[in-house]
Protein backbone atom coordinates (compact mmCIF):
# COMPACT_ATOMS: atom_id res chain seq x y z
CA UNK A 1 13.59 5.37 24.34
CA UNK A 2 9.97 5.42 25.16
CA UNK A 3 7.77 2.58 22.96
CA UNK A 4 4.36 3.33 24.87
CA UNK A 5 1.86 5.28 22.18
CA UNK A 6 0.58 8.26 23.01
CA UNK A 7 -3.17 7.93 24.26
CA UNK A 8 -4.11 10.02 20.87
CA UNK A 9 -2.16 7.07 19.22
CA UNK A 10 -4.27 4.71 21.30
CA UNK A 11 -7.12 6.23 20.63
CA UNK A 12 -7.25 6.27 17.04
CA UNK A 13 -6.63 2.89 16.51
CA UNK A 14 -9.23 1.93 18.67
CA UNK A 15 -11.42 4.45 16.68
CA UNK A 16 -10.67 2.76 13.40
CA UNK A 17 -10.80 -0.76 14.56
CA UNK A 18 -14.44 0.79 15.61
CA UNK A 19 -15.01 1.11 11.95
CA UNK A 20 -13.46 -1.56 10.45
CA UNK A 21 -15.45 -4.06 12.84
CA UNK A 22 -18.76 -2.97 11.36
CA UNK A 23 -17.76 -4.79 8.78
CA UNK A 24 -15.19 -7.49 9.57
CA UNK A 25 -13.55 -10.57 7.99
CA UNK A 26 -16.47 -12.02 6.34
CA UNK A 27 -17.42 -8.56 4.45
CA UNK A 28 -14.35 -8.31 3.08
CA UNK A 29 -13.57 -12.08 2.29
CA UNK A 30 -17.01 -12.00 0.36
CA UNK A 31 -16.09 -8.91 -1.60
CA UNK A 32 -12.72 -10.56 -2.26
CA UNK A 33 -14.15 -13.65 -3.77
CA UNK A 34 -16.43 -11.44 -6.11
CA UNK A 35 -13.54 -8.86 -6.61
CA UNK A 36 -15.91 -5.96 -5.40
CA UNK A 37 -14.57 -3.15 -4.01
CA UNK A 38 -14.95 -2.51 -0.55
CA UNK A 39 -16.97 0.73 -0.85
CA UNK A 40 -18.67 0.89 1.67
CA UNK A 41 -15.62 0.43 4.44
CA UNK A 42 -13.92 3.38 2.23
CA UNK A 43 -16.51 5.58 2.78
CA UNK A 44 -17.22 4.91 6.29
CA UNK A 45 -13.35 5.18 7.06
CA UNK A 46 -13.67 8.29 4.83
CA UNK A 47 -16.43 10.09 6.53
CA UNK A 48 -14.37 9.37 9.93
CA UNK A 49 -11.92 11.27 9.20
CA UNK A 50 -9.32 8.21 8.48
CA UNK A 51 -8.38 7.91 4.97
CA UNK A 52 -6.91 11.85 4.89
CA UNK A 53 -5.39 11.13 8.63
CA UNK A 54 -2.16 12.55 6.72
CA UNK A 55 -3.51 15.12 5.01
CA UNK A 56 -2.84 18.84 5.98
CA UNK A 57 -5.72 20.28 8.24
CA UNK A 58 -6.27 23.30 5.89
CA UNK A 59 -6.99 20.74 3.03
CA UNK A 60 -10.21 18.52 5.50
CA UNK A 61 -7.15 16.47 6.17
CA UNK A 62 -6.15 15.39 10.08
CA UNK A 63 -3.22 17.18 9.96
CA UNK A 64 -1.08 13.91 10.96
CA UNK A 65 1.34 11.80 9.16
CA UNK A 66 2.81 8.64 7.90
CA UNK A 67 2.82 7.20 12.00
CA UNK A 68 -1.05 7.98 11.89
CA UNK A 69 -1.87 6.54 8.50
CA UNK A 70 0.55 3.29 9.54
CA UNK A 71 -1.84 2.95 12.39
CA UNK A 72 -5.30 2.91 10.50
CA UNK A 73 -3.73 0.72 7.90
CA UNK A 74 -2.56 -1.51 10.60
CA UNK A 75 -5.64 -1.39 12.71
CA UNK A 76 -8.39 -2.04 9.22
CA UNK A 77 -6.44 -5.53 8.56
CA UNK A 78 -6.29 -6.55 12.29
CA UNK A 79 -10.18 -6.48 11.91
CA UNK A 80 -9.79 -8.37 8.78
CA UNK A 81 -10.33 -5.75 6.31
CA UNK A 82 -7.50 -4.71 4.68
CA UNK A 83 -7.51 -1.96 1.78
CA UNK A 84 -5.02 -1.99 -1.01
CA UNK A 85 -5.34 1.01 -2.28
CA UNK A 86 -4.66 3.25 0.95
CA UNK A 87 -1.14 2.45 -0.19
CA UNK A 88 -1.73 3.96 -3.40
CA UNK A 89 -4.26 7.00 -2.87
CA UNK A 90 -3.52 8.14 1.05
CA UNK A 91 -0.08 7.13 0.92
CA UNK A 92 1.57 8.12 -2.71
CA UNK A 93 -0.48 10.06 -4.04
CA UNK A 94 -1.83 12.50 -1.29
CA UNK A 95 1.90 12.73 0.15
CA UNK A 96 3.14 13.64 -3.69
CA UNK A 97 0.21 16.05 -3.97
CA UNK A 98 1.04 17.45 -0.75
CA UNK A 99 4.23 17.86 -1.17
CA UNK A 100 4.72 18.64 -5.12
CA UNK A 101 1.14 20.03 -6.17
CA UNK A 102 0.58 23.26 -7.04
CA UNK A 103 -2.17 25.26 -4.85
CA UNK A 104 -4.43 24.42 -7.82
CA UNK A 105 -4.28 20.90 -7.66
CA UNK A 106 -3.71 20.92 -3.62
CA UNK A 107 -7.59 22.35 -3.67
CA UNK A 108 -8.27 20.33 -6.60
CA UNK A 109 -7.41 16.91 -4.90
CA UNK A 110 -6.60 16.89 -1.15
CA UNK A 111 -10.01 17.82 0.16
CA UNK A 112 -11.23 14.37 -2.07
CA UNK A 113 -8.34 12.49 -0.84
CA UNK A 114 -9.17 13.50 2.97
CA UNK A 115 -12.51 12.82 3.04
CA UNK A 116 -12.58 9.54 1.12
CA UNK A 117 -14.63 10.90 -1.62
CA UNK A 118 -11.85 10.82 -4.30
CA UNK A 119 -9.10 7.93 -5.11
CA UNK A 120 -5.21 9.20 -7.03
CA UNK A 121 -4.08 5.56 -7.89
CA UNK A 122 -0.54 5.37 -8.90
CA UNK A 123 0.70 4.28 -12.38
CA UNK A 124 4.81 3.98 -12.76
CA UNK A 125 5.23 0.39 -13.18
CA UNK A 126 5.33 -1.06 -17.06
CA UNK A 127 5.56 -4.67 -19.07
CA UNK A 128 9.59 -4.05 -19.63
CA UNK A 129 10.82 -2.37 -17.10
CA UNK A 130 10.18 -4.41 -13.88
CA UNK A 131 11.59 -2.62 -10.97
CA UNK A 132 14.07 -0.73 -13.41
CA UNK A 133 12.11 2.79 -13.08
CA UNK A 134 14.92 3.92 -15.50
CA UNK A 135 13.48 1.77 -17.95
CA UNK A 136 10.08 3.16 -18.38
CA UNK A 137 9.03 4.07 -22.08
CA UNK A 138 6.35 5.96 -21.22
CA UNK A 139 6.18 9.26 -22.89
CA UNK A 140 5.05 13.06 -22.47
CA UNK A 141 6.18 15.33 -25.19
CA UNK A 142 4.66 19.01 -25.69
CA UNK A 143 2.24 20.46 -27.92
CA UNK A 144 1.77 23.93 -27.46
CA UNK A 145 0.70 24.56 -23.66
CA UNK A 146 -0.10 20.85 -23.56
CA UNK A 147 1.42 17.27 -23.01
CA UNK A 148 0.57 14.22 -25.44
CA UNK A 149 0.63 11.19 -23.00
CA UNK A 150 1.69 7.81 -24.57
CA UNK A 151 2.75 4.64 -23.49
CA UNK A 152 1.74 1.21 -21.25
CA UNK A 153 1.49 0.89 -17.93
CA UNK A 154 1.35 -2.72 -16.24
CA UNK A 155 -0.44 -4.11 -12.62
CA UNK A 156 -1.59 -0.44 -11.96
CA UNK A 157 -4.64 -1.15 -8.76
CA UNK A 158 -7.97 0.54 -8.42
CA UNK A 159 -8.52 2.23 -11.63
CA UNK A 160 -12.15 1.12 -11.78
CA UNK A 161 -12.48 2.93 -8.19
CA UNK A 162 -10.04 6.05 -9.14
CA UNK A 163 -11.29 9.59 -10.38
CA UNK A 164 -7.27 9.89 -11.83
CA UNK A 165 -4.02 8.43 -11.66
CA UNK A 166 0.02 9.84 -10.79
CA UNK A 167 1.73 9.44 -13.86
CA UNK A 168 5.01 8.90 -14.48
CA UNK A 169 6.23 9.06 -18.26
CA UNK A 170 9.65 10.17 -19.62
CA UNK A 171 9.93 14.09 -20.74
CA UNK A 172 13.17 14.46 -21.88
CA UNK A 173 16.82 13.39 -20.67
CA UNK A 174 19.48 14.73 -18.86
CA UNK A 175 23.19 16.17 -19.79
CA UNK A 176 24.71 12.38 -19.67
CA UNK A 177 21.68 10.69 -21.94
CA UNK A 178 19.95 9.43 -19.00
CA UNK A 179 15.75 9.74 -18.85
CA UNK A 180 14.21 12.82 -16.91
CA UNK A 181 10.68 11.70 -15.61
CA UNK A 182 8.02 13.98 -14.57
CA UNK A 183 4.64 13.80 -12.95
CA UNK A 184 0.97 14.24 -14.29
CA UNK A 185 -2.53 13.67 -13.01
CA UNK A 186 -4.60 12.05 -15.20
CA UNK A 187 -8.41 11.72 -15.12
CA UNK A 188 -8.99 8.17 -15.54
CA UNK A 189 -11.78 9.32 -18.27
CA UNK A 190 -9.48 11.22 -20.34
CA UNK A 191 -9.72 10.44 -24.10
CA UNK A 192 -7.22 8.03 -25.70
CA UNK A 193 -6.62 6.36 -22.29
CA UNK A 194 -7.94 2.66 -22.23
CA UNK A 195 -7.50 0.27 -19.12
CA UNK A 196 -7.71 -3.26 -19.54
CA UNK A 197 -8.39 -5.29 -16.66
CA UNK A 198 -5.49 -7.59 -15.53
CA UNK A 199 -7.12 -11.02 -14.35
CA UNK A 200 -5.41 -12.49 -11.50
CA UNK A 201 -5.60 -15.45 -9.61
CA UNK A 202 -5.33 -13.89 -5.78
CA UNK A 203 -8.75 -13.00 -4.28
CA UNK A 204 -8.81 -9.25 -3.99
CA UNK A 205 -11.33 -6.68 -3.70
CA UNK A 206 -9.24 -4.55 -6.02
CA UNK A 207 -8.77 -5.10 -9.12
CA UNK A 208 -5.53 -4.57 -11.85
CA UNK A 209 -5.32 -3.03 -14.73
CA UNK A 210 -3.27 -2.45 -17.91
CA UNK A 211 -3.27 0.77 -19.43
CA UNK A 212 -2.73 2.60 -23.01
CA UNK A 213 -2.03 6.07 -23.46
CA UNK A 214 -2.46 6.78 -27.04
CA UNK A 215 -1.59 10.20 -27.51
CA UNK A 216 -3.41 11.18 -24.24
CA UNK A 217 -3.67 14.92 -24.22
CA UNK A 218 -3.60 16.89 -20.81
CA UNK A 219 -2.75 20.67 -19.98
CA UNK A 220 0.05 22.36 -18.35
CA UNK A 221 -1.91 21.80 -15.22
CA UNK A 222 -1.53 18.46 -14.89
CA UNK A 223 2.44 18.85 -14.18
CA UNK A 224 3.01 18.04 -10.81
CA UNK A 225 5.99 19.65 -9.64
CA UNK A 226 8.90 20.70 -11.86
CA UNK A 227 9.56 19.21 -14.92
CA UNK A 228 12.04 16.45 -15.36
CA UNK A 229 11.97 15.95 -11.28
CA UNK A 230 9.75 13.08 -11.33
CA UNK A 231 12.31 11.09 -9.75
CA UNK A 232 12.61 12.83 -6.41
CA UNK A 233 9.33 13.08 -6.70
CA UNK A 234 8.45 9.58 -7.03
CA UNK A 235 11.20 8.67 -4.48
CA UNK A 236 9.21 10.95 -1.97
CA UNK A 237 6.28 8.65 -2.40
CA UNK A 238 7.65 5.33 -2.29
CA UNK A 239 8.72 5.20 1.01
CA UNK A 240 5.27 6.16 2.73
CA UNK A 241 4.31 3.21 0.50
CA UNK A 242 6.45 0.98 1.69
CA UNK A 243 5.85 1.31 5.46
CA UNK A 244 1.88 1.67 5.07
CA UNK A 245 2.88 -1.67 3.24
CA UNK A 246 4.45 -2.70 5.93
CA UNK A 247 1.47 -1.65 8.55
CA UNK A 248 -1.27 -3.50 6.20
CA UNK A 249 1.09 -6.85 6.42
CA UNK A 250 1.48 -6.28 10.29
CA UNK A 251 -2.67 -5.90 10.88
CA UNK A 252 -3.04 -9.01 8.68
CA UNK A 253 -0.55 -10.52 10.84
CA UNK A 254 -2.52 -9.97 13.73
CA UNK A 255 -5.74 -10.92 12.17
CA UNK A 256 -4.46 -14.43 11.35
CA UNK A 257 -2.94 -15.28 14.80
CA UNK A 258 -5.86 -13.91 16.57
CA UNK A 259 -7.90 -15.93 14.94
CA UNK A 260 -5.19 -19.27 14.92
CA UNK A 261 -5.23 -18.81 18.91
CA UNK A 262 -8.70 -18.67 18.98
CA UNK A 263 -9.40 -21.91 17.30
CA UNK A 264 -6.33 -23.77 18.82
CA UNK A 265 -7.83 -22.76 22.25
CA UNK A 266 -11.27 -24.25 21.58
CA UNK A 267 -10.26 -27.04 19.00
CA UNK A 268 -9.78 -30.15 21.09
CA UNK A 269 -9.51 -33.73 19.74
CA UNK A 270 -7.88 -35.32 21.89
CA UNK A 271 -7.95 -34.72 25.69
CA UNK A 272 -6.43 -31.04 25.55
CA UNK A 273 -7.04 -28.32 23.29
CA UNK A 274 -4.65 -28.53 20.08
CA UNK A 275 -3.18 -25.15 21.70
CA UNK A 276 -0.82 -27.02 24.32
CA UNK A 277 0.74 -28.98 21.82
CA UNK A 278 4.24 -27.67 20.82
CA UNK A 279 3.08 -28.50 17.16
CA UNK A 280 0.67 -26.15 17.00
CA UNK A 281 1.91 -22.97 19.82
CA UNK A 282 5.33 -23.31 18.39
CA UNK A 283 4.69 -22.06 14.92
CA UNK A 284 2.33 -19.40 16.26
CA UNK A 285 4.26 -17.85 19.13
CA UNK A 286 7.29 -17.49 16.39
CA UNK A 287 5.08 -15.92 14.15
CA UNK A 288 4.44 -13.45 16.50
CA UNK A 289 7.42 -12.44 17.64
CA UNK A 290 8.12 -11.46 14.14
CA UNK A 291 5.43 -9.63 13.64
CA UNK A 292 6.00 -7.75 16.75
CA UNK A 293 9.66 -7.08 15.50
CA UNK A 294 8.18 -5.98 12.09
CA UNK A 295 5.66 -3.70 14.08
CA UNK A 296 8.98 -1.96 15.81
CA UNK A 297 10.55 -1.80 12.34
CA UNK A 298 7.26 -0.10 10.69
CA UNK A 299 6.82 2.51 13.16
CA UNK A 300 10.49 3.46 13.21
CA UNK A 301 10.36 4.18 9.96
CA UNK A 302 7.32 6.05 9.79
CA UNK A 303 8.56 8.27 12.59
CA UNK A 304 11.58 9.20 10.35
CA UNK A 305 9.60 10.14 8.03
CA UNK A 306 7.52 12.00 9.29
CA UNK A 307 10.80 13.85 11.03
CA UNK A 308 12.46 14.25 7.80
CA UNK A 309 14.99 12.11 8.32
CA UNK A 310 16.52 9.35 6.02
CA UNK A 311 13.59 6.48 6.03
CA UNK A 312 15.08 4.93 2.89
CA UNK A 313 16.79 1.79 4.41
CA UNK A 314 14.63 1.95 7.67
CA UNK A 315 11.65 1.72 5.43
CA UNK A 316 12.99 -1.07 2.97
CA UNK A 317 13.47 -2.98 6.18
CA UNK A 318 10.09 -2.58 7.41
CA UNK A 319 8.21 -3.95 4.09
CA UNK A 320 10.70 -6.74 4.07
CA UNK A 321 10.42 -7.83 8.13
CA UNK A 322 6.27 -6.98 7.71
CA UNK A 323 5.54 -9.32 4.94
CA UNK A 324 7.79 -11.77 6.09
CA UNK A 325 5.52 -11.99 8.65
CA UNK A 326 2.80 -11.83 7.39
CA UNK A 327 2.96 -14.61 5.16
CA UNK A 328 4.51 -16.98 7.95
CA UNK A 329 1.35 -16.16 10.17
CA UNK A 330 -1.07 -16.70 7.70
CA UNK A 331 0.12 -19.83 6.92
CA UNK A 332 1.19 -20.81 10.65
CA UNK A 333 -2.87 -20.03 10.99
CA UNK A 334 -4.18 -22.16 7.93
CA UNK A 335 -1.83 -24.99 9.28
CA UNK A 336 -3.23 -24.46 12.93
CA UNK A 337 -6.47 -24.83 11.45
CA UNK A 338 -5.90 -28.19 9.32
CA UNK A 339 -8.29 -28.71 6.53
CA UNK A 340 -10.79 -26.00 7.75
CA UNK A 341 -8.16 -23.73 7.19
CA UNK A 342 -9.18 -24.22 3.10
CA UNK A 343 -12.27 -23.57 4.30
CA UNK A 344 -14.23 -21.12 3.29
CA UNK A 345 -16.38 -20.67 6.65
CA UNK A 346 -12.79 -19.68 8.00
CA UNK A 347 -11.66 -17.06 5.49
CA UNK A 348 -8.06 -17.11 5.75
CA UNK A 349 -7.25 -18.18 1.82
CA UNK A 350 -7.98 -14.43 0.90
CA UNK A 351 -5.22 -13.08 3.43
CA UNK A 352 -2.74 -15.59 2.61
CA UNK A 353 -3.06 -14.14 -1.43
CA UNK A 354 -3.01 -10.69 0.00
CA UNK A 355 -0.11 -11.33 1.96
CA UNK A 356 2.13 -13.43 -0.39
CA UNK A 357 1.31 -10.32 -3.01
CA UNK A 358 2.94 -7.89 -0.40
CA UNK A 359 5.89 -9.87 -0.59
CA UNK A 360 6.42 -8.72 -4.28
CA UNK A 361 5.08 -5.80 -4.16
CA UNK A 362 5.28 -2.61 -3.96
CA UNK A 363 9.15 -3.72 -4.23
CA UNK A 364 9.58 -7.28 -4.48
CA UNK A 365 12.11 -8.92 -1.55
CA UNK A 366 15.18 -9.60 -4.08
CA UNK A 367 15.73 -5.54 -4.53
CA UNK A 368 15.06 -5.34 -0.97
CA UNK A 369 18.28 -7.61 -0.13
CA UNK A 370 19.96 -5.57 -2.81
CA UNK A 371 19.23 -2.04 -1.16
CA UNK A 372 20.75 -3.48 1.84
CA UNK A 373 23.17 -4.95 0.52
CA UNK A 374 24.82 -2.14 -1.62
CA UNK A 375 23.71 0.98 1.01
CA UNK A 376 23.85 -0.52 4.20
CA UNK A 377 26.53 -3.22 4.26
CA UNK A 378 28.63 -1.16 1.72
CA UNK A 379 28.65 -4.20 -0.84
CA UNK A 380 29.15 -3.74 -4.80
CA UNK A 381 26.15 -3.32 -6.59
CA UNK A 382 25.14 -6.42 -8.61
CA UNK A 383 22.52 -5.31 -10.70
């Protein structure tokens, strides 16, 4: 086993980190007060090359994979500037695009999608199904060439920033009665489509959204794939979610206890820094070792698949370790910090929201435990 990176590795997360510092913690815990999109960082990561790092070369992409795209993930939130929606538009939707699309919409999208210029957010989840993918109402039934879109869609990210969204709605069912999904891309300016924004309390630069399809009309182009395969389809896009998930919790991992070892090596009240107190290192040193562990976790699982090899449980693992610790480093930091770590001169608050989202998100910790539960311990299924 060799764990050293390559020096291409090495050198494209120094690259990013390049980037990202331009603009740093307080650029992005300003726009996440405001809930302002982080344009500018986009474009700049864009126009570098980084947001289509896993898009094929003869698309503008870099020709890498889910191990590159884990890196820049990783790298943007050790610089403090984490970005949502690379989870939705580099990871999901340029890997289902990639992978599904027809050469149309491969030239229609993936040169966007490289270069930054275009965002595919991803809309599957809905107000009654939850994590139960088998529950979603949302319909596309055929008129003529055509497919009338209609239905709700619930916490769907970045549709203000998106030019269209993955789709997943029910076409039909199979032999035993059970739904058959399918795929569409919708342009987010398509006519009987409405999106309501979602308020929420965390401070985000995204934003969310609920959406209504009423009787949303798109042509046969808009199939991604084959009909009534949505699910494999979908499937192949929630893992690279999952472990650049996983990467974004890691780099805000970092962020937090870089900046936590910082302060407790400077901070000193009484005759020694607060650093050398077991109080204080204790907390900090165990967050990260599991954030290191996480780290291993993410990039085994991005190296499966990138290898085509089963990354289902490896991957499940990875967002569960990864925002895990995440969420204990954040709030190892804000404790290191005492009150100034409510302070806003400090700017950890906004991490600590993006972090404790992560841990419901994109597949909340319960249905993590039950994946391993039921496929990797061999236990009965309890849901």
């Amino acid at each position: 086993m060799d764990f050293t990176e390559t020096d291409e590795h090495r050198d494209l997360r120094d690259a990013v980190g390049a980037v990202a510092s331009r603009f740093g913690p307080t650029y992005y815990a300003e726009r996440a007060a405001a809930g302002k999109p982080c344009h500018e960082l986009w474009s700049a990561l864009g126009e570098s090359g980084f947001v289509g790092v896993n898009v094929a070369e003869e698309h503008g992409g870099g020709g890498g994979g889910l191990v590159e795209l884990a890196i820049v993930c990783e790298e943007i939130a050790a610089r403090g500037t984490p970005l949502l929606l690379l989870l939705v538009s580099a990871a999901i939707s340029a890997e289902v695009i990639g992978e599904f699309g027809s050469d149309e919409q491969k030239a229609r999208w993936l040169p966007g999608l490289a270069d930054g210029t275009v965002k595919v957010v991803f809309a599957v989840t809905e107000p009654d199904a939850g994590s139960n993918t088998h529950r979603i109402s949302t319909s596309a039934v055929r008129d003529g060439e055509d497919w009338l879109i209609t239905g709700t869609k619930y916490y769907i990210s970045g549709v203000d920033e998106a030019e269209a969204l993955l789709v997943v709605a029910r076409t039909g069912r199979d032999e035993s009665g059970g739904p058959l999904m399918s795929l569409f891309v919708v342009p987010t300016d398509a006519p009987g489509l409405e999106a309501v924004p979602l308020p929420v309390d965390a401070m985000l630069p995204e934003k969310q959204f609920t959406l209504h399809f009423d009787g949303v009309r798109v042509g046969p182009d808009a199939l991604v794939g084959e009909e009534g395969a949505g699910f494999r389809q979908v499937f192949r896009g929630l893992n690279p979610e999952r472990i650049t998930g996983a990467a974004l919790c890691v780099g805000i991992a970092r962020h937090a206890l870089d900046q936590a070892a910082s302060y407790a090596t400077t901070r000193q009240v009484w005759s020694t820094p607060i650093g050398a107190h077991q109080g204080v290192a204790h907390p900090l040193a165990k967050a990260k070792i599991e954030t290191e562990l996480a780290a291993l976790m993410t990039r085994k699982a991005a190296w499966l698949h990138d290898r085509g090899l089963p990354a289902g449980e490896a991957s499940n693992m990875a967002k569960y370790a990864a925002a895990e610790a995440a969420l204990g480093a954040v709030d190892a930091a804000i404790q290191a910090h005492g009150g100034n770590g409510l302070a806003s001169e400090y700017g950890l608050v906004p991490y600590w929201g993006l972090a404790r989202l992560l841990r419901i998100a994109p597949v909340n910790r319960e249905m993590i435990l039950n994946y391993v539960a039921q496929h990797s311990l061999g236990l009965p299924r309890s849901y």
